[in-house]
Protein backbone atom coordinates (compact mmCIF):
# COMPACT_ATOMS: atom_id res chain seq x y z
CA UNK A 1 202.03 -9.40 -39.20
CA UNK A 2 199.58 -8.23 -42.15
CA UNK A 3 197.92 -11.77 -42.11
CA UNK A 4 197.44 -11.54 -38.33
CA UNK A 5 196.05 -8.10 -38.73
CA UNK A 6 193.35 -9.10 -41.88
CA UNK A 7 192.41 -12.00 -39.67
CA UNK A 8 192.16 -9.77 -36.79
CA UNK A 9 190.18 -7.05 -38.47
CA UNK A 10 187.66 -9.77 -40.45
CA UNK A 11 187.15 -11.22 -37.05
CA UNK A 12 186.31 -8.13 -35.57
CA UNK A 13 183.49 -7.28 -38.47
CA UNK A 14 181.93 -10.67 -38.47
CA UNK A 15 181.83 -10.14 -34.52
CA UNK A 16 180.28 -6.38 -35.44
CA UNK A 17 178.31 -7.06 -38.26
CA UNK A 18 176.59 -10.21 -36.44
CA UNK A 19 175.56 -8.11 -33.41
CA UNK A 20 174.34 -5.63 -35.82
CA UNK A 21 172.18 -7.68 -38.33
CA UNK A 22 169.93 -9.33 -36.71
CA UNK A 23 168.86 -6.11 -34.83
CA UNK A 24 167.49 -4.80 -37.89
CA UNK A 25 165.93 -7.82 -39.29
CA UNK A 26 163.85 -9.66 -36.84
CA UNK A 27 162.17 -8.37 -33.50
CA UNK A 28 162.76 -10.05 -30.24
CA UNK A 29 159.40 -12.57 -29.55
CA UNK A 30 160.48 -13.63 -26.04
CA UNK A 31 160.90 -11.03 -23.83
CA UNK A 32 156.79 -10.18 -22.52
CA UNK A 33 157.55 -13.79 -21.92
CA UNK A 34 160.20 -13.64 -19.90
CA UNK A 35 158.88 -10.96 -18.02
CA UNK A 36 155.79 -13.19 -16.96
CA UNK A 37 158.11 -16.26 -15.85
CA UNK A 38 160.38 -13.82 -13.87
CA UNK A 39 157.38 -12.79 -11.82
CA UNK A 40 155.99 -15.95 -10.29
CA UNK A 41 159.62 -16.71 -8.99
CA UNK A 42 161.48 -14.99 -6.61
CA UNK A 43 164.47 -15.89 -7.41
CA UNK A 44 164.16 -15.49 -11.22
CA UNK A 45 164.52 -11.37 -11.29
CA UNK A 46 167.89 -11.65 -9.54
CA UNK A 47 169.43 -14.01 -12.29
CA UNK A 48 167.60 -12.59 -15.10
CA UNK A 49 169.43 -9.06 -13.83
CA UNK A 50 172.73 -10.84 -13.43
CA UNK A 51 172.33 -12.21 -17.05
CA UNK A 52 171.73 -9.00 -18.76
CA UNK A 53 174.80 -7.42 -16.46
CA UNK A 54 177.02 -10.08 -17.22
CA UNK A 55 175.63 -9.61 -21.86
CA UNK A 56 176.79 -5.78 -20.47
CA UNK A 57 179.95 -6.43 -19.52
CA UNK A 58 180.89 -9.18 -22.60
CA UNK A 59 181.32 -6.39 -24.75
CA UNK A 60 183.67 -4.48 -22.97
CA UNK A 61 186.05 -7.25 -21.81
CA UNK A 62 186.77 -8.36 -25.55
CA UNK A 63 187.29 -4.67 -26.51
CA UNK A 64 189.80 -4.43 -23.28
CA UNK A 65 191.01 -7.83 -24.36
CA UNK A 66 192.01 -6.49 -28.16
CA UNK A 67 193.56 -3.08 -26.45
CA UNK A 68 196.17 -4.32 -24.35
CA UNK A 69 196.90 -7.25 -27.37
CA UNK A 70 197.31 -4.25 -29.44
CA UNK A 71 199.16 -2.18 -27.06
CA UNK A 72 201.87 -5.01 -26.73
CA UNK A 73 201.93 -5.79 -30.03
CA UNK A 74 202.77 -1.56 -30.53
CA UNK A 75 205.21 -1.87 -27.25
CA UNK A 76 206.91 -4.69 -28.45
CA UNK A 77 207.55 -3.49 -32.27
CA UNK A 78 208.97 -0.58 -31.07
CA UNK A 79 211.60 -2.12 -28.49
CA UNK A 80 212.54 -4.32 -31.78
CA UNK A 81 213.12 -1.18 -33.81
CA UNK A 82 214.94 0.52 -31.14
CA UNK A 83 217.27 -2.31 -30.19
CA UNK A 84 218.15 -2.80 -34.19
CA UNK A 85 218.58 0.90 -34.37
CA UNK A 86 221.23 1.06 -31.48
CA UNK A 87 222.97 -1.69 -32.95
CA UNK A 88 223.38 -0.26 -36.14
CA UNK A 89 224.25 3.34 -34.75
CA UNK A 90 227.91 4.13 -33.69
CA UNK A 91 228.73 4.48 -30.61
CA UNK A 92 231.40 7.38 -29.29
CA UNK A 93 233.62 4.81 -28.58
CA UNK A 94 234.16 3.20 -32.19
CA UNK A 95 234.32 6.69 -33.13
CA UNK A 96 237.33 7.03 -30.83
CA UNK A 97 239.47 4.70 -31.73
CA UNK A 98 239.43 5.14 -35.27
């Protein structure tokens, strides 16, 4: 469990710190040109608006994607520890017959 959450958390800082980075070190060349393409096609704004919606959405299905792996990770550690910890407790039977 500890090396699957280091992996987990260096993952998710290389994932962070490369969407970061290169914001602050370089400026983005191609958009005025992009602009200019999508205008002499019709059909070019639609998919350029669908790209951007779908580099939206990205984010927000991994982070969904790492919540519920972490929320059944949580769920199932704690029907472990409550399953060892009614087998180890007596029950009013035992406590009966002796």
């Amino acid at each position: 469990m500890n090396r699957f959450l280091k992996s987990t958390l260096l993952g998710v800082s290389l994932m962070f710190a490369s969407g970061i980075l290169p914001a602050f070190t370089s400026t983005a060349a191609a958009c005025p040109n992009c602009k200019a393409a999508n205008e002499t096609d019709s059909r070019l704004p639609r998919a350029y608006m669908y790209s951007i919606l779908f580099m939206i959405g990205m984010p927000a299905t991994i982070f969904t994607g790492f919540g519920l792996s972490f929320y059944r990770m949580t769920k199932n550690a704690q029907r472990v520890t409550e399953a060892a910890a009614a087998e180890a407790a007596p029950t009013v039977a035992d406590e009966v017959m002796e």
